[in-house]
Protein backbone atom coordinates (compact mmCIF):
# COMPACT_ATOMS: atom_id res chain seq x y z
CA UNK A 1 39.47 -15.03 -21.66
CA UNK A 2 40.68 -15.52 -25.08
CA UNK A 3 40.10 -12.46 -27.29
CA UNK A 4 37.49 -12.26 -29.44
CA UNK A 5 36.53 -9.70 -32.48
CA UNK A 6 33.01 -8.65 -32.68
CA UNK A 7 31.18 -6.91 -35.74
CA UNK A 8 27.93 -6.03 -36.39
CA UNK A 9 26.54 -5.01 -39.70
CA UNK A 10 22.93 -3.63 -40.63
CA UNK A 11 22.34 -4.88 -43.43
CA UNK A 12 18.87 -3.04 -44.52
CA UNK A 13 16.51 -5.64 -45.80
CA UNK A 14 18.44 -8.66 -46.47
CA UNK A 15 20.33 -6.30 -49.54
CA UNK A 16 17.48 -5.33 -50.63
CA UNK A 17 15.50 -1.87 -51.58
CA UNK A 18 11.77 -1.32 -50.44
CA UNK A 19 10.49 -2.55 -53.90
CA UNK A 20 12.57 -6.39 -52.76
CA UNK A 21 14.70 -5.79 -55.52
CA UNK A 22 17.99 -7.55 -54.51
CA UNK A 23 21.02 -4.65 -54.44
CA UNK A 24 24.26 -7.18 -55.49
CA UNK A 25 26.55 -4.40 -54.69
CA UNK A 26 25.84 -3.64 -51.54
CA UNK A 27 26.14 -7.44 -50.45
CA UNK A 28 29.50 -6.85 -52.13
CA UNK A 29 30.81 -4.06 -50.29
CA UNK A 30 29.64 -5.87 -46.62
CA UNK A 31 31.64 -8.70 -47.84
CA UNK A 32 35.20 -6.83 -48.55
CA UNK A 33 34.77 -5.12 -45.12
CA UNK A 34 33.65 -8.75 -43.12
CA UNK A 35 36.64 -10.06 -45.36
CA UNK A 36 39.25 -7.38 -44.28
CA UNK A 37 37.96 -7.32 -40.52
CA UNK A 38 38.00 -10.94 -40.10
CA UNK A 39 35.43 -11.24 -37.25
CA UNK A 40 35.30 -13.96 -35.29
CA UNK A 41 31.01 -13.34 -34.59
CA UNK A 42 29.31 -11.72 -37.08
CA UNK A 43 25.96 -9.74 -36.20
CA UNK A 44 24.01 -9.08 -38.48
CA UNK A 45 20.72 -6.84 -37.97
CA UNK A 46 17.56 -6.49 -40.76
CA UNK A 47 18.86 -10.11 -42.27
CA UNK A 48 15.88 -10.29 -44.03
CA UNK A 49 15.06 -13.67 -46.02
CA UNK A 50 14.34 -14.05 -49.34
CA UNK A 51 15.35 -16.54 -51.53
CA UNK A 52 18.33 -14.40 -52.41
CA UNK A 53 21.01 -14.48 -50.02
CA UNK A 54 22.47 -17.19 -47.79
CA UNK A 55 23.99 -15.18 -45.20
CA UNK A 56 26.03 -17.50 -43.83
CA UNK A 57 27.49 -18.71 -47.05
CA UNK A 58 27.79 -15.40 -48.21
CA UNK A 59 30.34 -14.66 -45.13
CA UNK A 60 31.92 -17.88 -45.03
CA UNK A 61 31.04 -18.77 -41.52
CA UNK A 62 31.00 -22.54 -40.70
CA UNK A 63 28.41 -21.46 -37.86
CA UNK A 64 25.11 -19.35 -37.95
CA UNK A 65 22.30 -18.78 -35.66
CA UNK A 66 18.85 -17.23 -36.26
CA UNK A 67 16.48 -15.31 -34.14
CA UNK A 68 13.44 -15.09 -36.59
CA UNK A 69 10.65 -12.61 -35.91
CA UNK A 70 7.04 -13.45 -35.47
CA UNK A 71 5.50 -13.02 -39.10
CA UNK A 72 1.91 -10.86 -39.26
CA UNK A 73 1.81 -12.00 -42.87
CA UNK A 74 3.49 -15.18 -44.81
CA UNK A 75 4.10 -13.39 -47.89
CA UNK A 76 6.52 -11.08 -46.52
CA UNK A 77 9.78 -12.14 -46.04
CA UNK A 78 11.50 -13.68 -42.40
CA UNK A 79 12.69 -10.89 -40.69
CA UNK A 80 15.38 -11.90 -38.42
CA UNK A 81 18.90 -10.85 -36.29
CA UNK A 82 21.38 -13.32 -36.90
CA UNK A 83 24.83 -14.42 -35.58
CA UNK A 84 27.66 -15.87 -37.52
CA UNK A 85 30.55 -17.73 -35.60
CA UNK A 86 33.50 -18.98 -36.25
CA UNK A 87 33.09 -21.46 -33.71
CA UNK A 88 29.63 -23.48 -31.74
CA UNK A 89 27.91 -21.15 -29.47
CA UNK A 90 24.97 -22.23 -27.14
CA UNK A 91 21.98 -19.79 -28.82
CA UNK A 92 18.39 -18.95 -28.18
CA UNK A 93 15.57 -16.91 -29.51
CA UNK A 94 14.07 -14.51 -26.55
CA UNK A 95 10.92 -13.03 -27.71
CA UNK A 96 10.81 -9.15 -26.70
CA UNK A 97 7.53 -8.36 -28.15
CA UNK A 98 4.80 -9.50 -30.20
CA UNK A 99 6.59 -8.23 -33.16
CA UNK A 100 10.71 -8.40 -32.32
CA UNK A 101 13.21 -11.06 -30.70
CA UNK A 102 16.64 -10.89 -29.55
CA UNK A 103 19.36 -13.56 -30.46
CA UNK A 104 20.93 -14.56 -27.56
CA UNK A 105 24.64 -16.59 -27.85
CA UNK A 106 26.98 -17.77 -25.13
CA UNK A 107 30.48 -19.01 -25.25
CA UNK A 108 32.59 -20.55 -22.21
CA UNK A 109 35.56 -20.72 -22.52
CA UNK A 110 38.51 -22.03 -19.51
CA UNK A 111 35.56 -21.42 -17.01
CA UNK A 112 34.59 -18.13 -18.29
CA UNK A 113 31.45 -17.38 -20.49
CA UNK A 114 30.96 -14.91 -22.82
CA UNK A 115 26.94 -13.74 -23.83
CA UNK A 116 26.20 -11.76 -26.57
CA UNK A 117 22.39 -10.32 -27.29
CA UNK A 118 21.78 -8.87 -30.57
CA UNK A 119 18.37 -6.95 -31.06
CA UNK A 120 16.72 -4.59 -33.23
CA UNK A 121 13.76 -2.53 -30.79
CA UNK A 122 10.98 -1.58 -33.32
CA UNK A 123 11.95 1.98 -34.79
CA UNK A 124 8.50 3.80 -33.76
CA UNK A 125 8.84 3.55 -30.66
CA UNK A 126 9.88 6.00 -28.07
CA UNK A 127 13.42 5.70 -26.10
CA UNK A 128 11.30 4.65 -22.73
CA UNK A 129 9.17 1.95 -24.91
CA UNK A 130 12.56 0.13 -26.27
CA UNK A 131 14.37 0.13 -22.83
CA UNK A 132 11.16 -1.88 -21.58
CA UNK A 133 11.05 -3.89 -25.06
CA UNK A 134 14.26 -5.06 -23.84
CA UNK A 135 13.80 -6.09 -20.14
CA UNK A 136 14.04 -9.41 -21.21
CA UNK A 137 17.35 -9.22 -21.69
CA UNK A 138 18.16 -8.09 -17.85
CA UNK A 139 19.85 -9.25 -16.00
CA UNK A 140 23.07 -9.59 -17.28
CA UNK A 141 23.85 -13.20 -18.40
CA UNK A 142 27.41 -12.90 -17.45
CA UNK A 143 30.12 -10.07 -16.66
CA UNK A 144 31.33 -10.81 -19.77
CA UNK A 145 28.37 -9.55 -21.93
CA UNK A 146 27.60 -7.30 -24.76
CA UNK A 147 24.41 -5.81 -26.26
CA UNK A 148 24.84 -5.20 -30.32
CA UNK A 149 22.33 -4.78 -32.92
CA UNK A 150 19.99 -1.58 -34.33
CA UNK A 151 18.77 0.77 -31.71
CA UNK A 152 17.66 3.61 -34.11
């Protein structure tokens, strides 16, 4: 399999502070470390949507895919993981809960396939209440698989 560089970044409310005021800087400083890095996927966890920041543009990745999670109220904003690529992936949303979902990408290449899950477990729960937030996931989509994301 060809190599490939994974990163994932948290990036805490879409850039933003509690109050949704957008933080410039911080967006910034994730950029000159995605920019000296170079990934080739991109994961980014707490990609929150406002109208501020177009995560994919802000990257520079010619590929992005979303895993949104299920709103409780439509004036808050989408709360999502995402994946940015520097090339197509297969993707697809798998809902873990009634409030979380998992971004799940796959890339095959020369016969073998890569799968990459990223997720975000909701942070009150206990250790035993994530692992089975995540069953979902399991099995294994391939030998060639990694789990990324926020696991508090």
């Amino acid at each position: 399999m060809a190599k490939v560089k994974i990163m994932n970044y948290n990036v805490w409310r879409g850039f933003h502070t509690f109050g949704h005021v957008f933080q410039q800087e911080r967006l910034d400083a994730a950029r000159r470390v995605v920019d000296k890095e170079q990934p080739d996927l991109l994961a980014l966890t707490e990609a929150w949507h406002y109208d501020v920041v177009d995560h994919q543009k802000a990257f520079n990745f010619p590929y992005a895919y979303r895993a949104p999670f299920p709103r409780e109220d439509q004036n808050e904003p989408i709360k999502s993981n995402m994946l940015l690529a520097r090339f197509p992936l297969e993707a697809q949303v798998i809902n873990l809960s009634p409030r979380r979902a998992a971004l799940r990408a796959q890339y095959s290449f020369k016969g073998k396939m890569l799968a990459v899950d990223v997720v975000h477990p909701q942070v009150q729960c206990t250790e035993e209440e994530k692992i089975q937030e995540l069953q979902p996931l399991f099995p294994f989509p391939s030998n060639h698989y990694i789990l990324t994301g926020d696991f508090n």
